[in-house]
N, C-alpha and C. Protein backbone atom coordinates (compact mmCIF):
# COMPACT_ATOMS: atom_id res chain seq x y z
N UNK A 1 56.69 -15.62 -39.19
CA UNK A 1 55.29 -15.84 -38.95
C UNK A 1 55.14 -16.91 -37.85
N UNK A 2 54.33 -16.42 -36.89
CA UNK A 2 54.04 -17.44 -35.68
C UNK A 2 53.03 -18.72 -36.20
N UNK A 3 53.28 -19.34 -35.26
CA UNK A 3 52.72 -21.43 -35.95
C UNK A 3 51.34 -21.28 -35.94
N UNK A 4 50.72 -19.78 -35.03
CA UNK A 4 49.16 -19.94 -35.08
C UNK A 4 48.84 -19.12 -36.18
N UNK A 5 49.62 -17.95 -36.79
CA UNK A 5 49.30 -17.71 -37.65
C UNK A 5 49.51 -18.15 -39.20
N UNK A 6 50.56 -19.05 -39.19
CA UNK A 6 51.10 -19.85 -40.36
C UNK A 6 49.39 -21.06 -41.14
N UNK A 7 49.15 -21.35 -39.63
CA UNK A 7 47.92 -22.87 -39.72
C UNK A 7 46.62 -21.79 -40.09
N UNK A 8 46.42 -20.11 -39.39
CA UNK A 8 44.80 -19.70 -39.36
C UNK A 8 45.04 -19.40 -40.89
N UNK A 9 46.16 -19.38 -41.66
CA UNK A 9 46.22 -18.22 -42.80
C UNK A 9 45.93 -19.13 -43.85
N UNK A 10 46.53 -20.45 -43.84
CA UNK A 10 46.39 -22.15 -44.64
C UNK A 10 45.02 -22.14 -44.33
N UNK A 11 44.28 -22.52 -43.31
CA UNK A 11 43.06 -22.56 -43.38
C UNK A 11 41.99 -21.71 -43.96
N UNK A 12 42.31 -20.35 -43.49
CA UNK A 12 41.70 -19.49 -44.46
C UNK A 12 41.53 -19.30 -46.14
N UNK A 13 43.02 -19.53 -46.18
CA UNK A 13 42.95 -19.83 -47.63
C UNK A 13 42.25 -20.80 -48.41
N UNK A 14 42.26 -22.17 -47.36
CA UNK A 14 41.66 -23.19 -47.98
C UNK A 14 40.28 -23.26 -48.05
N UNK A 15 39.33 -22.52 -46.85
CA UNK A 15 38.37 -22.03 -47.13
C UNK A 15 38.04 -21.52 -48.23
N UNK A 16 38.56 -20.38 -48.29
CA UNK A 16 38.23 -19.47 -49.51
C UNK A 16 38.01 -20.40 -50.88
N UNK A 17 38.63 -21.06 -50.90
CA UNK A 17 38.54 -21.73 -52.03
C UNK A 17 37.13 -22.89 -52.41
N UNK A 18 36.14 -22.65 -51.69
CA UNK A 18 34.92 -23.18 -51.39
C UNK A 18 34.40 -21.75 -52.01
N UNK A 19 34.41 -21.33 -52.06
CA UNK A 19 33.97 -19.98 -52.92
C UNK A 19 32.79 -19.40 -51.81
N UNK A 20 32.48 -19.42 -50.66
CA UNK A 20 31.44 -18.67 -49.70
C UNK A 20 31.90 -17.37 -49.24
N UNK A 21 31.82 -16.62 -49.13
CA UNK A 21 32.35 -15.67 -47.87
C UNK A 21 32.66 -15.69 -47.06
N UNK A 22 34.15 -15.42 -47.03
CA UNK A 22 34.82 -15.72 -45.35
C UNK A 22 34.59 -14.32 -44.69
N UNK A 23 34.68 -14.00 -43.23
CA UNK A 23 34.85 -13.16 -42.54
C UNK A 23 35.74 -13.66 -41.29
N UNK A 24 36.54 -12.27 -40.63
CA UNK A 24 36.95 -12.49 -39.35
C UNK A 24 36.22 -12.27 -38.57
N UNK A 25 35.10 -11.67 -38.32
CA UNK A 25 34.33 -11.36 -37.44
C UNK A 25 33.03 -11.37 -38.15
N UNK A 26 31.92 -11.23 -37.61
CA UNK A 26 30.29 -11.35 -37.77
C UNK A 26 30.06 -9.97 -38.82
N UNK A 27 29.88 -10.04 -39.58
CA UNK A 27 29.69 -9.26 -40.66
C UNK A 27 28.52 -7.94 -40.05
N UNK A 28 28.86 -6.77 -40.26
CA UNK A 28 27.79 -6.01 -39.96
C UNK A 28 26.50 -5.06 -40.91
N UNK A 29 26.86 -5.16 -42.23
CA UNK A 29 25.66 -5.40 -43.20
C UNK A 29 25.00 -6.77 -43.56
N UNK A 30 23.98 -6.80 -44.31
CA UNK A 30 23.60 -7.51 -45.54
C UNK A 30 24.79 -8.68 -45.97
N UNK A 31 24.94 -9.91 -45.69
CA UNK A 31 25.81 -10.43 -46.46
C UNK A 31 24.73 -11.58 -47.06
N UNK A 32 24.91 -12.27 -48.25
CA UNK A 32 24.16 -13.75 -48.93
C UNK A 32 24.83 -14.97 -47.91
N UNK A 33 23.86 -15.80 -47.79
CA UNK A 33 24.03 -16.98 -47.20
C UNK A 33 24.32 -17.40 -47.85
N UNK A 34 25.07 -18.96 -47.18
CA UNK A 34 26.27 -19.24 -46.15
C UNK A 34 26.96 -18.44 -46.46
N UNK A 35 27.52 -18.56 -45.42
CA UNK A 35 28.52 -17.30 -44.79
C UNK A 35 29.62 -18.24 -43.65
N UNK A 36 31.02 -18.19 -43.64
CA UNK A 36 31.90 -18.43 -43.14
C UNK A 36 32.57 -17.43 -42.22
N UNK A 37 32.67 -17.43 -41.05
CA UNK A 37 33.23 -16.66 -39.85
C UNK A 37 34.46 -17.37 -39.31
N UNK A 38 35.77 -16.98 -40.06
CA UNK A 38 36.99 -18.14 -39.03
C UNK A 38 37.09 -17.25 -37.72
N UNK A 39 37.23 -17.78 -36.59
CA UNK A 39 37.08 -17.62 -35.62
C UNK A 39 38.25 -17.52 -34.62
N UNK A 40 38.64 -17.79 -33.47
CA UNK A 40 39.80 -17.69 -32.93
C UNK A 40 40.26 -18.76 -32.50
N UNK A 41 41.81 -18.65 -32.76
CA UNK A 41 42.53 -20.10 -32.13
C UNK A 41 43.23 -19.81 -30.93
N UNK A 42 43.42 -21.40 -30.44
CA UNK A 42 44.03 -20.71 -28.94
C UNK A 42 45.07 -22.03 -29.19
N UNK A 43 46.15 -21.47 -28.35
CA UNK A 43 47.74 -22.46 -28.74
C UNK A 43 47.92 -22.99 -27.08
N UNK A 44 48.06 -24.10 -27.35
CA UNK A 44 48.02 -25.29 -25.99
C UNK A 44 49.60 -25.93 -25.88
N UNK A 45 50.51 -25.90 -24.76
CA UNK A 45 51.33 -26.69 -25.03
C UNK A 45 51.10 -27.99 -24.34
N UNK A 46 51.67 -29.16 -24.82
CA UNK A 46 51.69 -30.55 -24.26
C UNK A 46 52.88 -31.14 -24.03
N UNK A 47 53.42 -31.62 -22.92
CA UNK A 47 54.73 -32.07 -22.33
C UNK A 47 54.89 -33.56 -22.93
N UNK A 48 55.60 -33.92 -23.90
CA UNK A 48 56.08 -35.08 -24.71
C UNK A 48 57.20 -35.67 -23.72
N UNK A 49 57.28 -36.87 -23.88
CA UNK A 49 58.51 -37.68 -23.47
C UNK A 49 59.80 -36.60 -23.72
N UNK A 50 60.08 -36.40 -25.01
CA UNK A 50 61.68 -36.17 -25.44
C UNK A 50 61.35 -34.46 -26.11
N UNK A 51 60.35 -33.96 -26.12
CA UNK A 51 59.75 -32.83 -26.79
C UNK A 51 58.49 -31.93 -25.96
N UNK A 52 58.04 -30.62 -26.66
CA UNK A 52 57.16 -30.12 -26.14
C UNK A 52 56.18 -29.92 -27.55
N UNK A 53 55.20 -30.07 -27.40
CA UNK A 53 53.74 -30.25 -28.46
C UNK A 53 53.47 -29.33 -28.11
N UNK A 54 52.60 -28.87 -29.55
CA UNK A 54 51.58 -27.41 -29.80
C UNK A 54 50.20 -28.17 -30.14
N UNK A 55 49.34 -28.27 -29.48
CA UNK A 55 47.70 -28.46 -29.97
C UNK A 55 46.95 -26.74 -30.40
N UNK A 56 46.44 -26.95 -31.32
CA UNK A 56 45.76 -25.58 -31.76
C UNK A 56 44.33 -25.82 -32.03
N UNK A 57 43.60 -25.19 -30.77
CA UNK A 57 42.27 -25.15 -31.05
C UNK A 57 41.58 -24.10 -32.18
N UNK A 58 40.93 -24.52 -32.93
CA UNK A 58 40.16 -23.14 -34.26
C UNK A 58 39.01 -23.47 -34.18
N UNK A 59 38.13 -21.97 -34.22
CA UNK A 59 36.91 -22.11 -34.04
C UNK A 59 36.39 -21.35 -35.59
N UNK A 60 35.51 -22.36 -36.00
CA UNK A 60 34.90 -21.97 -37.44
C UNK A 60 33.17 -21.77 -37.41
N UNK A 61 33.01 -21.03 -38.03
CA UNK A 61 31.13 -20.38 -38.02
C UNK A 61 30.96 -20.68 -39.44
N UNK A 62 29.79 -21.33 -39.36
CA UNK A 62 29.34 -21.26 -40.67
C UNK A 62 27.62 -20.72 -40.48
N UNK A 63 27.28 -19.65 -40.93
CA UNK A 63 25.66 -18.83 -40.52
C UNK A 63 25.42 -19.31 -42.32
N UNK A 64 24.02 -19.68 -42.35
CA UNK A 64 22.96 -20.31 -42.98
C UNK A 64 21.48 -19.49 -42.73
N UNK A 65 20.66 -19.50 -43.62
CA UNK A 65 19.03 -19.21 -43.23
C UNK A 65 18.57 -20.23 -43.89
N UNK A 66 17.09 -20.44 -43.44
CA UNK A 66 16.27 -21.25 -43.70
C UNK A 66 16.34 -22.53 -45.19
N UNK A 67 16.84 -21.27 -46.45
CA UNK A 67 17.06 -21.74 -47.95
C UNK A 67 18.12 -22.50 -47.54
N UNK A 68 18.85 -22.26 -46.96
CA UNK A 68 20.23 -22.70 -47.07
C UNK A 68 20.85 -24.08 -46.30
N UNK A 69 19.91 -24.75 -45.11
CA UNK A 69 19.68 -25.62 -44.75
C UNK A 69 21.01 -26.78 -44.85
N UNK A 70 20.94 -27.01 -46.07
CA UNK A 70 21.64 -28.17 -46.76
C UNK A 70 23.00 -27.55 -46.88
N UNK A 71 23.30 -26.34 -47.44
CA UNK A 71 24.62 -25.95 -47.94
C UNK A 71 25.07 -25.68 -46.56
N UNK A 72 24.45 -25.37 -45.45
CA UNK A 72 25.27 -25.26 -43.90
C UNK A 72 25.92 -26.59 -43.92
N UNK A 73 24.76 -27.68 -43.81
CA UNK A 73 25.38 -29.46 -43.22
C UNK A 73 26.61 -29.59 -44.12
N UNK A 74 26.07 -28.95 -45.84
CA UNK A 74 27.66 -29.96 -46.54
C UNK A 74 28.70 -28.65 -46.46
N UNK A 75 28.72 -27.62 -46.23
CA UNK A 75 29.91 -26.91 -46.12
C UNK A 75 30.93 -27.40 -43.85
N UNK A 76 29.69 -27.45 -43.42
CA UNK A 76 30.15 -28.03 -41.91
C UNK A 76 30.91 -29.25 -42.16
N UNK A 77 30.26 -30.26 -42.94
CA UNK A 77 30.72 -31.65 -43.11
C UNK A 77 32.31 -31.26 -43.95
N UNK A 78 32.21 -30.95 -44.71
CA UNK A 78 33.15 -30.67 -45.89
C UNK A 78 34.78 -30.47 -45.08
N UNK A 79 34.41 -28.95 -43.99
CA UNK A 79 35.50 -28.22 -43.15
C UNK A 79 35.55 -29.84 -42.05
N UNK A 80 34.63 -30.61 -41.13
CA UNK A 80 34.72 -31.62 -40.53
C UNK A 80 35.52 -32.70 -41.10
N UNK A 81 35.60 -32.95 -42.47
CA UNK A 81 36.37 -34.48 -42.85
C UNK A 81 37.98 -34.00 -42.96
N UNK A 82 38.40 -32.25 -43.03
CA UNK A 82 39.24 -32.52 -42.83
C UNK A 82 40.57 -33.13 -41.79
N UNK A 83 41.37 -33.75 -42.10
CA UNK A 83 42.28 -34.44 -40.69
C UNK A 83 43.76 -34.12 -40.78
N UNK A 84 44.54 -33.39 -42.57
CA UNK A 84 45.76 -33.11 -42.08
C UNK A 84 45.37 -31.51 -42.70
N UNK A 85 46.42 -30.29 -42.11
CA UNK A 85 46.53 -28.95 -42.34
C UNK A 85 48.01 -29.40 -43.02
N UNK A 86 48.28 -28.99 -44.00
CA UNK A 86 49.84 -28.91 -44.45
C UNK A 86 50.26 -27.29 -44.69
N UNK A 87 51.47 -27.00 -43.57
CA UNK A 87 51.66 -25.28 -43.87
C UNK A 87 52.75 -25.31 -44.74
N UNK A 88 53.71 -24.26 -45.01
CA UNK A 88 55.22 -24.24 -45.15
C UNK A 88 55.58 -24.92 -44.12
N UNK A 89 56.10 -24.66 -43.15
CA UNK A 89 56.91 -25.10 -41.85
C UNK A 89 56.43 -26.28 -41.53
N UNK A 90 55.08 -26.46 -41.44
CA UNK A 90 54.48 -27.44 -40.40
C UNK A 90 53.18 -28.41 -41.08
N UNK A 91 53.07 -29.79 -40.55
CA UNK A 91 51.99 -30.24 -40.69
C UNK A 91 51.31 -30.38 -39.08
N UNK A 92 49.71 -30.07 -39.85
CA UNK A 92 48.78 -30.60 -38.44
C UNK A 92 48.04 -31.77 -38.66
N UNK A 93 47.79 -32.62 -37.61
CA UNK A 93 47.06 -33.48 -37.71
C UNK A 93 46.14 -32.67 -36.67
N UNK A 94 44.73 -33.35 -37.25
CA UNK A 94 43.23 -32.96 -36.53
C UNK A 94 43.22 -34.11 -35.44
N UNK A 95 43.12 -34.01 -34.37
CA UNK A 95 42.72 -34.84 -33.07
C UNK A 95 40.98 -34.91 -32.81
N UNK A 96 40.91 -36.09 -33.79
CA UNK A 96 39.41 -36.41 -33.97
C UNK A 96 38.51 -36.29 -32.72
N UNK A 97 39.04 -36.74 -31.70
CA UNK A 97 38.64 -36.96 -30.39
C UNK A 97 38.30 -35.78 -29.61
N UNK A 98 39.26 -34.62 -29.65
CA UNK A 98 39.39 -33.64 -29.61
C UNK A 98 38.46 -32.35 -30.27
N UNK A 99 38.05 -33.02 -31.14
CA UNK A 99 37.06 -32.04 -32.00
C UNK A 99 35.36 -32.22 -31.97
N UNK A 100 34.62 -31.12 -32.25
CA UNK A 100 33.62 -31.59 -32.67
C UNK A 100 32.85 -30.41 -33.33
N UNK A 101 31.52 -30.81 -33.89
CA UNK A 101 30.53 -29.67 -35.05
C UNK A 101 29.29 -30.08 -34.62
N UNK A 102 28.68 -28.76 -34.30
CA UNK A 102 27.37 -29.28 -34.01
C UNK A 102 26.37 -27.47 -35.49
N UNK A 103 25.37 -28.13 -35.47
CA UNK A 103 24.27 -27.02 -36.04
C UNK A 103 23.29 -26.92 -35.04
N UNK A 104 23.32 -25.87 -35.31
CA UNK A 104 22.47 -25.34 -34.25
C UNK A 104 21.30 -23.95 -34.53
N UNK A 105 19.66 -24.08 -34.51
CA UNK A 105 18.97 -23.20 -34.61
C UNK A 105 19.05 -21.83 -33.75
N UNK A 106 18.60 -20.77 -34.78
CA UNK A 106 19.20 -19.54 -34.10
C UNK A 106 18.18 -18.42 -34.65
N UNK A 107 17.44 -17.76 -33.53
CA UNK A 107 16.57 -17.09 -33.88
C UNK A 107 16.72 -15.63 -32.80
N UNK A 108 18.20 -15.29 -32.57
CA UNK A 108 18.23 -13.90 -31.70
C UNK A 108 18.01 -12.75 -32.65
N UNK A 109 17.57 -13.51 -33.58
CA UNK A 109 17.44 -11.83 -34.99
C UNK A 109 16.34 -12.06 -35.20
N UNK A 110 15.60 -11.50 -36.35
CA UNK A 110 14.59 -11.53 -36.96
C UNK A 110 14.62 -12.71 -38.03
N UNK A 111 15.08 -13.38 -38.26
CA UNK A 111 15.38 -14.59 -39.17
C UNK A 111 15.70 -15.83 -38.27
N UNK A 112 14.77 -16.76 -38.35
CA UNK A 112 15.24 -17.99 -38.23
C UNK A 112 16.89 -18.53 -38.76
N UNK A 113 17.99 -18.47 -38.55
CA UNK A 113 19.12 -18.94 -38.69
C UNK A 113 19.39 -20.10 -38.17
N UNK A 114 20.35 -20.38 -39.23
CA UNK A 114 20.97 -22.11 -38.86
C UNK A 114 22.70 -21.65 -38.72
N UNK A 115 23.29 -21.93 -37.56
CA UNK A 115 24.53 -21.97 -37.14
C UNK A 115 25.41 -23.37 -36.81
N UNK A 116 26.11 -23.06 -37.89
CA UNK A 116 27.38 -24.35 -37.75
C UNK A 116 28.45 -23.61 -36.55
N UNK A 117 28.68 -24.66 -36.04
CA UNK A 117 29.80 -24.56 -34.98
C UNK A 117 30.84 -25.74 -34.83
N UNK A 118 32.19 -25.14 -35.50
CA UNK A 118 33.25 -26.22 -35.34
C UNK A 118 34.34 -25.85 -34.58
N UNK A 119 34.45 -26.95 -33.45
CA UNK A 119 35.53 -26.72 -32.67
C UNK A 119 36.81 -27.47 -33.00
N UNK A 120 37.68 -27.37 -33.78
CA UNK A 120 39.00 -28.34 -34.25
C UNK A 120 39.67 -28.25 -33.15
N UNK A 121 40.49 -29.53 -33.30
CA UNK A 121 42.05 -29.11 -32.69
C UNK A 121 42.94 -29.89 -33.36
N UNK A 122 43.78 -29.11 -33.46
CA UNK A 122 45.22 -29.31 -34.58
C UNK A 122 46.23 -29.69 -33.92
N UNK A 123 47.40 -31.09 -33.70
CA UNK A 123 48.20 -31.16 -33.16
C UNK A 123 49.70 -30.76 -34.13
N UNK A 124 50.66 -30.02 -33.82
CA UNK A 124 51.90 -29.98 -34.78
C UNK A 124 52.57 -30.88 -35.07
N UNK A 125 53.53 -31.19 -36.31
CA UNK A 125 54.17 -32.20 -36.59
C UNK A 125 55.53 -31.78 -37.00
């Protein structure tokens, strides 16, 4: 198993365990709010003194409506405080600096929506 898929599959899992609905992609029925979309990572290398580094950017969705307001901020916040990924193979540390979450109003549908947007990045250890 490759290092990006070892960290999206840990994360996923650990999601899941928030009990919302995950998806890989934007759901195309009816789903209940919040709703979780893991998103795509992209693998960065970084030239170390004595080594070569993997940074892993992941992009996470969290879609909300109006009711749901609050459970967007604490499920965004919740996925945000995390800082280590522990896989089999590998630990990540989150590069605080590197990251960020914003919410954001969203009305290209017929529903006022609230969209979490988290951009991580994961360095390997």
């Amino acid at each position: 198993m490759t290092i990006t898929q070892e960290l999206y599959n840990t994360i996923y899992f650990n999601l899941n365990k928030m009990g919302y609905p995950i998806f890989e992609t934007l759901p195309q029925g009816e789903v209940p709010y919040p709703f979780i979309v893991m998103g795509a990572l992209h693998k960065r290398h970084r030239n170390l003194k004595t080594a070569i580094g993997i940074l892993i950017d992941v992009n996470i969705d969290v879609w909300g409506n109006s009711e749901s307001r609050f459970s967007v901020d604490d499920i965004v916040n919740e996925i945000d405080s995390v800082t280590t990924v522990e896989t089999e193979h590998w630990q990540f540390i989150k590069r605080i600096n590197e990251s960020d979450c914003q919410i954001l109003h969203d009305n290209s549908t017929h529903a006022d929506l609230l969209h979490g947007i988290l951009d991580l990045t994961f360095e390997s250890r």
